[in-house]
Each structure stands twice: as structure tokens, then as C-alpha cells.
N, C-alpha and C. Protein backbone atom coordinates (compact mmCIF):
# COMPACT_ATOMS: atom_id res chain seq x y z
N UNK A 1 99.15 105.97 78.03
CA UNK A 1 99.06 105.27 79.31
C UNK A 1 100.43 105.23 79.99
N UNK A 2 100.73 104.90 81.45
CA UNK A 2 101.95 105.25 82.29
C UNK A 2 102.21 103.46 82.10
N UNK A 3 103.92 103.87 81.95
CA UNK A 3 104.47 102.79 81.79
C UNK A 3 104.50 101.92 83.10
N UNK A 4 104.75 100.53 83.22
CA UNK A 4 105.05 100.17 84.38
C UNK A 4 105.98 100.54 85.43
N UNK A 5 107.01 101.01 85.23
CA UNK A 5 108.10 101.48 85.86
C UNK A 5 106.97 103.06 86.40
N UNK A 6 106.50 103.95 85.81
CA UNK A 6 105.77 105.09 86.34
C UNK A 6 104.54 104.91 87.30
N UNK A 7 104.03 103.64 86.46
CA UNK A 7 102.63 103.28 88.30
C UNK A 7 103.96 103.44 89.47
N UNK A 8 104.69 101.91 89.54
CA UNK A 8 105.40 101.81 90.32
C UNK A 8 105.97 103.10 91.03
N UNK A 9 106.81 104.22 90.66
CA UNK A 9 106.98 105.34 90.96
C UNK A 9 106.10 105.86 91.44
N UNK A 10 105.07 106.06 91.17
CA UNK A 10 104.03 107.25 91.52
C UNK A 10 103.45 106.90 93.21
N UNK A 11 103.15 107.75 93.98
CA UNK A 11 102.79 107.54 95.32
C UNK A 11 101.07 106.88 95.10
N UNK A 12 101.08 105.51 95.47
CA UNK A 12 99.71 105.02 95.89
C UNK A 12 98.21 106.40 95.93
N UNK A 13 98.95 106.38 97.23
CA UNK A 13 97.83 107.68 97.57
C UNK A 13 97.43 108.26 96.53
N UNK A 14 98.39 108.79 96.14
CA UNK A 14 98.15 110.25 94.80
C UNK A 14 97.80 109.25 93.23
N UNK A 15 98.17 108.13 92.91
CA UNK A 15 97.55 107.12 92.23
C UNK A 15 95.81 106.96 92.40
N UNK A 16 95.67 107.16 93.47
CA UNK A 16 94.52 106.34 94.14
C UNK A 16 93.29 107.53 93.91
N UNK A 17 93.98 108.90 94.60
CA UNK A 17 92.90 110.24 94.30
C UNK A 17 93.22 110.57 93.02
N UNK A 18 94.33 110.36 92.36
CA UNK A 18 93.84 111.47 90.68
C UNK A 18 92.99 110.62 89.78
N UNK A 19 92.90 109.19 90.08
CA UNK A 19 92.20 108.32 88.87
C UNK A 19 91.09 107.67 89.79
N UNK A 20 91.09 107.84 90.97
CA UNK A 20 89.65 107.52 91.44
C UNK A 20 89.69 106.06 91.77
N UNK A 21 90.73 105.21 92.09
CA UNK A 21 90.50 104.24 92.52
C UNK A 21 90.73 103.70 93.55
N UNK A 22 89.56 102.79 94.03
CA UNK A 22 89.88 102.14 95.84
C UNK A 22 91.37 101.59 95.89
N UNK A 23 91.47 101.60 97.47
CA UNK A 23 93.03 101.12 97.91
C UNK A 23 93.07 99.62 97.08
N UNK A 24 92.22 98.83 96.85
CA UNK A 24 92.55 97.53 96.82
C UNK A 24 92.77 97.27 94.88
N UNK A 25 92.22 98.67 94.19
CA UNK A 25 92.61 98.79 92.46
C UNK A 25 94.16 98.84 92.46
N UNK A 26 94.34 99.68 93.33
CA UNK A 26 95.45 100.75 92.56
C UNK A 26 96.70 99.56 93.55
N UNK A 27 96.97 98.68 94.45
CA UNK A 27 97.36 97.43 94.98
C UNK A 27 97.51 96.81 93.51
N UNK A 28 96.25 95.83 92.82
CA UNK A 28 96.07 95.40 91.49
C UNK A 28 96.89 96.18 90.32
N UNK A 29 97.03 97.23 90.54
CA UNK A 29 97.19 97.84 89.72
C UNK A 29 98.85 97.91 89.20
N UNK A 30 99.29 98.24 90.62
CA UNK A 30 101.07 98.10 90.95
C UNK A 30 101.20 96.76 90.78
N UNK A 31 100.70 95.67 91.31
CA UNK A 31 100.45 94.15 91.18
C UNK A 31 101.43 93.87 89.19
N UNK A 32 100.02 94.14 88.73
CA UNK A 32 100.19 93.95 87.44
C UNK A 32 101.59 94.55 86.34
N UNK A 33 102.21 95.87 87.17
CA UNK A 33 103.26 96.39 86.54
C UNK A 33 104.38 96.01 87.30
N UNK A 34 104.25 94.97 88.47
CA UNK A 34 105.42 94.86 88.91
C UNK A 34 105.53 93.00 87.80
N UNK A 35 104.33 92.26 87.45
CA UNK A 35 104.20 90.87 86.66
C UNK A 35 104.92 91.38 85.33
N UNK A 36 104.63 92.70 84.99
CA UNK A 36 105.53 92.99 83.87
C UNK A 36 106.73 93.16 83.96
N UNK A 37 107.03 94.06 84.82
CA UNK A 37 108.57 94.32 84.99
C UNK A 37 109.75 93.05 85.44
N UNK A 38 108.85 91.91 85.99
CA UNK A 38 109.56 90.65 86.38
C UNK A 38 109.69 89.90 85.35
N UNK A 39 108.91 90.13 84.26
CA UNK A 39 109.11 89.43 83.25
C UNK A 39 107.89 88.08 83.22
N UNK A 40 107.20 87.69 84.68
CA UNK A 40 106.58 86.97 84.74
C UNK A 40 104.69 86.66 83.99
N UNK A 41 104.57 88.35 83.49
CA UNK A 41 103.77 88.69 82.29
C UNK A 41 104.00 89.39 81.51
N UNK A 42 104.41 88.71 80.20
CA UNK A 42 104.99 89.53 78.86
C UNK A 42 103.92 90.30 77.77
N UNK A 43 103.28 91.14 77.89
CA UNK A 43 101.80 91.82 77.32
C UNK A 43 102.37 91.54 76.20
N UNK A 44 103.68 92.14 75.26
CA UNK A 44 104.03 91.71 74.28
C UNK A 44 104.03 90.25 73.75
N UNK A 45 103.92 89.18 73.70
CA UNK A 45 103.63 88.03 73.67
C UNK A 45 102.24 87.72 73.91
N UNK A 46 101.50 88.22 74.35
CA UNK A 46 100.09 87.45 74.42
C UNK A 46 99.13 87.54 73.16
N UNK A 47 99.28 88.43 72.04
CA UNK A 47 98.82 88.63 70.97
C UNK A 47 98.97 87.13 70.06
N UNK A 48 99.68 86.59 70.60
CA UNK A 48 100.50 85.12 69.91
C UNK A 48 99.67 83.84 70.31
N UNK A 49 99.34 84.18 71.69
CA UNK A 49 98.82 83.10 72.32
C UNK A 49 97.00 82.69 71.77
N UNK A 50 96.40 81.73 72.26
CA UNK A 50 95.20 81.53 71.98
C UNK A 50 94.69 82.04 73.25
N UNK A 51 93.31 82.35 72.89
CA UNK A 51 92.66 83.21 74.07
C UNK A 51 92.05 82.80 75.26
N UNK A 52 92.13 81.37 75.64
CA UNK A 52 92.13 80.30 76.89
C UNK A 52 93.84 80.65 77.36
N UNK A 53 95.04 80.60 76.85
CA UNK A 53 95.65 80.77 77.13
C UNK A 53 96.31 82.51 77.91
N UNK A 54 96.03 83.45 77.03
CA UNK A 54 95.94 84.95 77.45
C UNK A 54 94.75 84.99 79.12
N UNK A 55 93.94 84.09 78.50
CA UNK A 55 92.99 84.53 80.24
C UNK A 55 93.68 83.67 81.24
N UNK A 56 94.82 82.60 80.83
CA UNK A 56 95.05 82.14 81.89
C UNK A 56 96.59 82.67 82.64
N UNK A 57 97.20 83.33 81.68
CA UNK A 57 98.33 84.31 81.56
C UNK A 57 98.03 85.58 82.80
N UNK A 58 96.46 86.07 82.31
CA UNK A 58 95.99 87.45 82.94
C UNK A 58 95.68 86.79 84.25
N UNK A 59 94.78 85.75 84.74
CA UNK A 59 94.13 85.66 85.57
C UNK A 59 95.23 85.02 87.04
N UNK A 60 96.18 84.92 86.25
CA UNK A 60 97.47 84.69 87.17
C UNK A 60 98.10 86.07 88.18
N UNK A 61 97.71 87.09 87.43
CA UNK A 61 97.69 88.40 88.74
C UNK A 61 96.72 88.69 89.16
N UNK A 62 97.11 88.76 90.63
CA UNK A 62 95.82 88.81 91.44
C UNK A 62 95.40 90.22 90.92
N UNK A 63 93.88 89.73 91.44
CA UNK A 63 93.07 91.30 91.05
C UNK A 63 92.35 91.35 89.47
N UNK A 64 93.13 90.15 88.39
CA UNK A 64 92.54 90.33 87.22
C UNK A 64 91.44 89.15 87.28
N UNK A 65 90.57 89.31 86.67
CA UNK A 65 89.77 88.36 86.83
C UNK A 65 89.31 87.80 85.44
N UNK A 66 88.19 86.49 85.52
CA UNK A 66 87.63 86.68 83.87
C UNK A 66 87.44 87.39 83.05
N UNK A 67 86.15 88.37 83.85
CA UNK A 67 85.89 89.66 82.68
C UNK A 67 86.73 90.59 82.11
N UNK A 68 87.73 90.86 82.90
CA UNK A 68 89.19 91.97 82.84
C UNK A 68 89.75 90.98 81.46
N UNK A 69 90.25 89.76 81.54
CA UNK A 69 90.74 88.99 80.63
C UNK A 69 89.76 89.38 79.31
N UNK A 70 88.91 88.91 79.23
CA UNK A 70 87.76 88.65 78.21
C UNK A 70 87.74 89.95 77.36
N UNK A 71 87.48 91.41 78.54
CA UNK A 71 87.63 92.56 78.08
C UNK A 71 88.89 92.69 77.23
N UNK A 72 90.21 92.61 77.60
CA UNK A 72 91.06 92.64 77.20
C UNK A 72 91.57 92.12 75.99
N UNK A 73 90.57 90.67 75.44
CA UNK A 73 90.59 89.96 74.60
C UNK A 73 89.76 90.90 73.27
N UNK A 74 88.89 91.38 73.56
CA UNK A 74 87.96 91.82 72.79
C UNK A 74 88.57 93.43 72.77
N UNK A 75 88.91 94.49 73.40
CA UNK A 75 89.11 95.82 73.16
C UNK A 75 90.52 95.43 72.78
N UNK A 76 91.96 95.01 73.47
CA UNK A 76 93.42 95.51 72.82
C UNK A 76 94.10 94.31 71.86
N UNK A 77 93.48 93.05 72.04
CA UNK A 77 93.76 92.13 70.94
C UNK A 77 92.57 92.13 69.72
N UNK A 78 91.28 92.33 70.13
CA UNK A 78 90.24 92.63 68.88
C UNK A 78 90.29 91.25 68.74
N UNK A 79 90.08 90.24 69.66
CA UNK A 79 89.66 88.92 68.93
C UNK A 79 88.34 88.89 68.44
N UNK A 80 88.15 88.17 67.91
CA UNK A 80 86.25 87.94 67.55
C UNK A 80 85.45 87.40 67.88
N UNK A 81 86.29 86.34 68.70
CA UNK A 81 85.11 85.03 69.40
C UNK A 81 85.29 84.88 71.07
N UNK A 82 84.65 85.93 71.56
CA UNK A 82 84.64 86.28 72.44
C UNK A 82 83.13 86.46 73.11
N UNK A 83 82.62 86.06 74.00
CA UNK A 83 81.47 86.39 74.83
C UNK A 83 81.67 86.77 76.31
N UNK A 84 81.87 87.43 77.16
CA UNK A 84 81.89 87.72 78.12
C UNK A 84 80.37 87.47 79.14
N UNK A 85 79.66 85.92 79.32
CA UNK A 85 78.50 85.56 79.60
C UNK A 85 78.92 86.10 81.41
N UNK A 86 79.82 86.03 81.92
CA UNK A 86 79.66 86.43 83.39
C UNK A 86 79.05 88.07 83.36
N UNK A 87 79.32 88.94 82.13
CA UNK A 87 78.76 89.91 82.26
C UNK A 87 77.33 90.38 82.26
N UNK A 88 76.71 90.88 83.52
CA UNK A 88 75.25 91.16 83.57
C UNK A 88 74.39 91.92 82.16
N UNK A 89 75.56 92.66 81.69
CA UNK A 89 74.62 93.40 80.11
C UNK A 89 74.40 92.45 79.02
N UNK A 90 75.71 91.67 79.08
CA UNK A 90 75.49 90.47 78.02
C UNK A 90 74.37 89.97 78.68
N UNK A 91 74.25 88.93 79.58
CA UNK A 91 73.26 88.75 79.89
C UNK A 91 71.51 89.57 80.27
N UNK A 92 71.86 90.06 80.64
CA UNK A 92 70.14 91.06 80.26
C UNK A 92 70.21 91.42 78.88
N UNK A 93 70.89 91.57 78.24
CA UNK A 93 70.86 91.92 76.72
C UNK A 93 69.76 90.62 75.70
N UNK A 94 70.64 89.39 75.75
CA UNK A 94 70.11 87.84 75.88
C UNK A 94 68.50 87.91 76.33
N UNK A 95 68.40 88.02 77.60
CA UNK A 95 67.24 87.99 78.10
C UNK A 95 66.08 88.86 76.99
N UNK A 96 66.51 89.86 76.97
CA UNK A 96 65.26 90.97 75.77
C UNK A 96 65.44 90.26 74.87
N UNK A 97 66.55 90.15 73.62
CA UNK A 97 65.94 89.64 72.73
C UNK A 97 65.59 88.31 72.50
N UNK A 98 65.92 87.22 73.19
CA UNK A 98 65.16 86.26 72.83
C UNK A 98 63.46 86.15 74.05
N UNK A 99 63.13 87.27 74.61
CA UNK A 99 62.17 87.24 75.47
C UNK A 99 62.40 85.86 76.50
N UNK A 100 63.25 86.04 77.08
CA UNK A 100 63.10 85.21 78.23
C UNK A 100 62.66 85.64 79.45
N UNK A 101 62.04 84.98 80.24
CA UNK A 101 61.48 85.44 81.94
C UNK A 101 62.54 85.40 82.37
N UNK A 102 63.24 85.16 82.52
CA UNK A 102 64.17 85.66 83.97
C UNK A 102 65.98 85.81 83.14
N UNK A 103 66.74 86.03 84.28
CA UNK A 103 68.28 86.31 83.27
C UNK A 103 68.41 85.15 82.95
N UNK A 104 69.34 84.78 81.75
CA UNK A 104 69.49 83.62 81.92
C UNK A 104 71.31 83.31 82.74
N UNK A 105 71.43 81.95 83.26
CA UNK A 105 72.54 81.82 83.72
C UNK A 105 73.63 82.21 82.87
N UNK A 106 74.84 81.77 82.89
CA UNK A 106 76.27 82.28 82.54
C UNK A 106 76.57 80.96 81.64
N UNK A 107 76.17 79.78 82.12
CA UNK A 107 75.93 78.22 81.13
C UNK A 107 75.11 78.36 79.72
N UNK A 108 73.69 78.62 80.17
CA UNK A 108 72.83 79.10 79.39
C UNK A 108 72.61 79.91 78.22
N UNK A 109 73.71 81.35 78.80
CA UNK A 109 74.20 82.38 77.71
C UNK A 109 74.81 81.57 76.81
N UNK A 110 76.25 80.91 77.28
CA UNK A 110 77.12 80.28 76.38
C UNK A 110 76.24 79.33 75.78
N UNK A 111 75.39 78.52 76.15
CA UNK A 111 74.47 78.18 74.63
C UNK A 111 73.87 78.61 74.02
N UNK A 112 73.40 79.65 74.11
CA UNK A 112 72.80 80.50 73.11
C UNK A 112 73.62 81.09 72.53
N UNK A 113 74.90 81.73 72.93
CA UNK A 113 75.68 82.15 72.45
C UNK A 113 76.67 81.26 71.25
N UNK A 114 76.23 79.72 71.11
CA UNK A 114 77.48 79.14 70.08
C UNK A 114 76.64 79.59 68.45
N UNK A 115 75.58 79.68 68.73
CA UNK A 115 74.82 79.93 67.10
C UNK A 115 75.70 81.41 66.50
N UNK A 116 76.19 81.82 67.63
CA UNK A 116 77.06 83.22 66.92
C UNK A 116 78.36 83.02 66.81
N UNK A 117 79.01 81.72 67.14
CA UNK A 117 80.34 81.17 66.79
C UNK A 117 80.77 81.71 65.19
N UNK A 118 81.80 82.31 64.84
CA UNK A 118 82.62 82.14 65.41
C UNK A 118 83.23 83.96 65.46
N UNK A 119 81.64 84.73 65.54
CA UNK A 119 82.00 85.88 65.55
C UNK A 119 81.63 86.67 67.12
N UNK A 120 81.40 86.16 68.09
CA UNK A 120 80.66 86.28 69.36
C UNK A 120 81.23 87.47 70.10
N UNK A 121 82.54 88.01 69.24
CA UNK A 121 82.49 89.84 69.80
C UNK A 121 81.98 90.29 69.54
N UNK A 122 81.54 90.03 68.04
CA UNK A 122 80.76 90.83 67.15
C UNK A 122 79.24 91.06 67.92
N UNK A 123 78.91 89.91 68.25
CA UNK A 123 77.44 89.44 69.06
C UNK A 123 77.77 90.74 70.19
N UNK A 124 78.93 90.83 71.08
CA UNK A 124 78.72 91.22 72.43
C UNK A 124 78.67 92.38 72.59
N UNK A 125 79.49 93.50 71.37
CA UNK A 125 79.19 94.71 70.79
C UNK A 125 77.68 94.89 70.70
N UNK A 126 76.89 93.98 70.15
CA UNK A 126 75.41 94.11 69.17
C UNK A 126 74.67 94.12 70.65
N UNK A 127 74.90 93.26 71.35
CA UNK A 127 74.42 93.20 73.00
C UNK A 127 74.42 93.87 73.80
N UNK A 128 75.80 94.40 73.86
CA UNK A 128 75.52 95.84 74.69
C UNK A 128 75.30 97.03 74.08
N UNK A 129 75.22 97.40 72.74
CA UNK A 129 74.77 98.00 72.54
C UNK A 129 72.80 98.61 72.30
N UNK A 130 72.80 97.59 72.25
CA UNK A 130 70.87 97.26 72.36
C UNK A 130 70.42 97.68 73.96
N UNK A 131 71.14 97.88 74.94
CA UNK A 131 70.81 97.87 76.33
C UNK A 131 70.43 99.71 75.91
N UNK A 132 71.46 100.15 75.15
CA UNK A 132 71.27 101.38 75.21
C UNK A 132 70.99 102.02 73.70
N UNK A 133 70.09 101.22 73.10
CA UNK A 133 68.89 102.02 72.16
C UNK A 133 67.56 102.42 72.37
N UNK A 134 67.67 103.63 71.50
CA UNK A 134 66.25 104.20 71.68
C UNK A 134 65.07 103.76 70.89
N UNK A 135 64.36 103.02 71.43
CA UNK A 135 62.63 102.78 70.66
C UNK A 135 62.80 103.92 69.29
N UNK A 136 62.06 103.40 68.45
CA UNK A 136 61.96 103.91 67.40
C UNK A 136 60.68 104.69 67.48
């Protein structure tokens, strides 16, 4: 991956067409490597922190949001107790297997979701992956 100092360098534009992202990503994007380079987000240090704390670290540059945090929690720290309920797969996932009529809310998930405390990445892996199995 390009260091912060190399987003920064690189021309927007040509950022924007080789990786395919809208004007307002690749903004986010410089955003986030200029929070590093100020020192005002230390990626090195957040492995340390508790994971209310890391989303509130991330969600401090504009452009990152919950799920970006949450993601981040679960793919480059590998925490375990993690649910990402704002996400629509988690949620339609939820919905099939416990047969519910309709999605359930983002409240709702998270209660269903504490019976999988205190492994709930583990759950969100098992969740999205079920969206995309094949019938036997």
C-alpha cells in the first residue's frame, strides 16, 4: 500500500482514475494521510487502544465512518468482538437465519447479536458468508 507522504504526492486526478474513486474518496483519502502525517492519527498506536476507543480515533477524520472503523477493527487489528449491525449483509444475514419478516433494525441486530459475545467477528464472517452459499 502507498505510504502517506505518496497519496499526498500523487495528482488527485490520476489518484482518482487509476483506483476508481469519486472526487469526494480520494479528498477522504488525502484527508486521512495528511491525520497521519500530523501526527493527529497514530495507526501505530491504535492496536493498544480498546475498540470504542480506535472507532473514536477513526471517526475523527472526516470521511471515516462507523463501518470503515468496525471494518478496520475486524480485517487489520483481527479483533473478535466485533458486529458491524449498521451493515445491510449482517443484517439480511440475521434476518434468514433466525426467519424473521422483515430486516431487523441496527438495535435489534445488537440483541441478537450479544448471545455471540464474546466472539461476534467470528459471527460476522459466518453472516456474510451464508449470504453467499450454495443450497445443498
Amino acid at each position: 500500500p502507498p505510504t502517506p507522504e505518496e497519496v499526498l504526492a500523487d495528482d488527485p486526478d490520476e489518484l482518482r482514475t487509476a483506483v476508481g474513486l469519486s472526487h469526494a474518496k480520494v479528498r477522504y483519502l488525502r484527508s486521512l494521510a495528511e491525520h497521519v502525517l500530523d501526527g493527529s492519527l497514530d495507526l501505530e498506536h491504535l492496536d493498544e487502544l480498546p475498540d470504542e476507543e480506535v472507532i473514536a480515533e477513526l471517526v475523527a477524520v472526516k470521511g471515516i465512518g462507523l463501518w470503515s472503523a468496525q471494518i478496520f477493527l475486524i480485517v487489520h487489528l483481527q479483533r473478535p468482538d466485533v458486529l458491524p449491525v449498521g451493515d445491510l449483509g449482517i443484517r439480511k444475514a440475521i434476518m434468514n437465519l433466525y426467519g424473521l419478516p422483515e430486516l431487523p433494525s441496527p438495535a435489534q441486530a445488537t440483541e441478537i447479536g450479544e448471545a455471540w459475545r464474546p466472539y461476534r467477528t467470528l459471527a460476522s464472517l459466518f453472516l456474510w458468508r451464508s449470504l453467499h452459499a450454495s443450497p445443498m
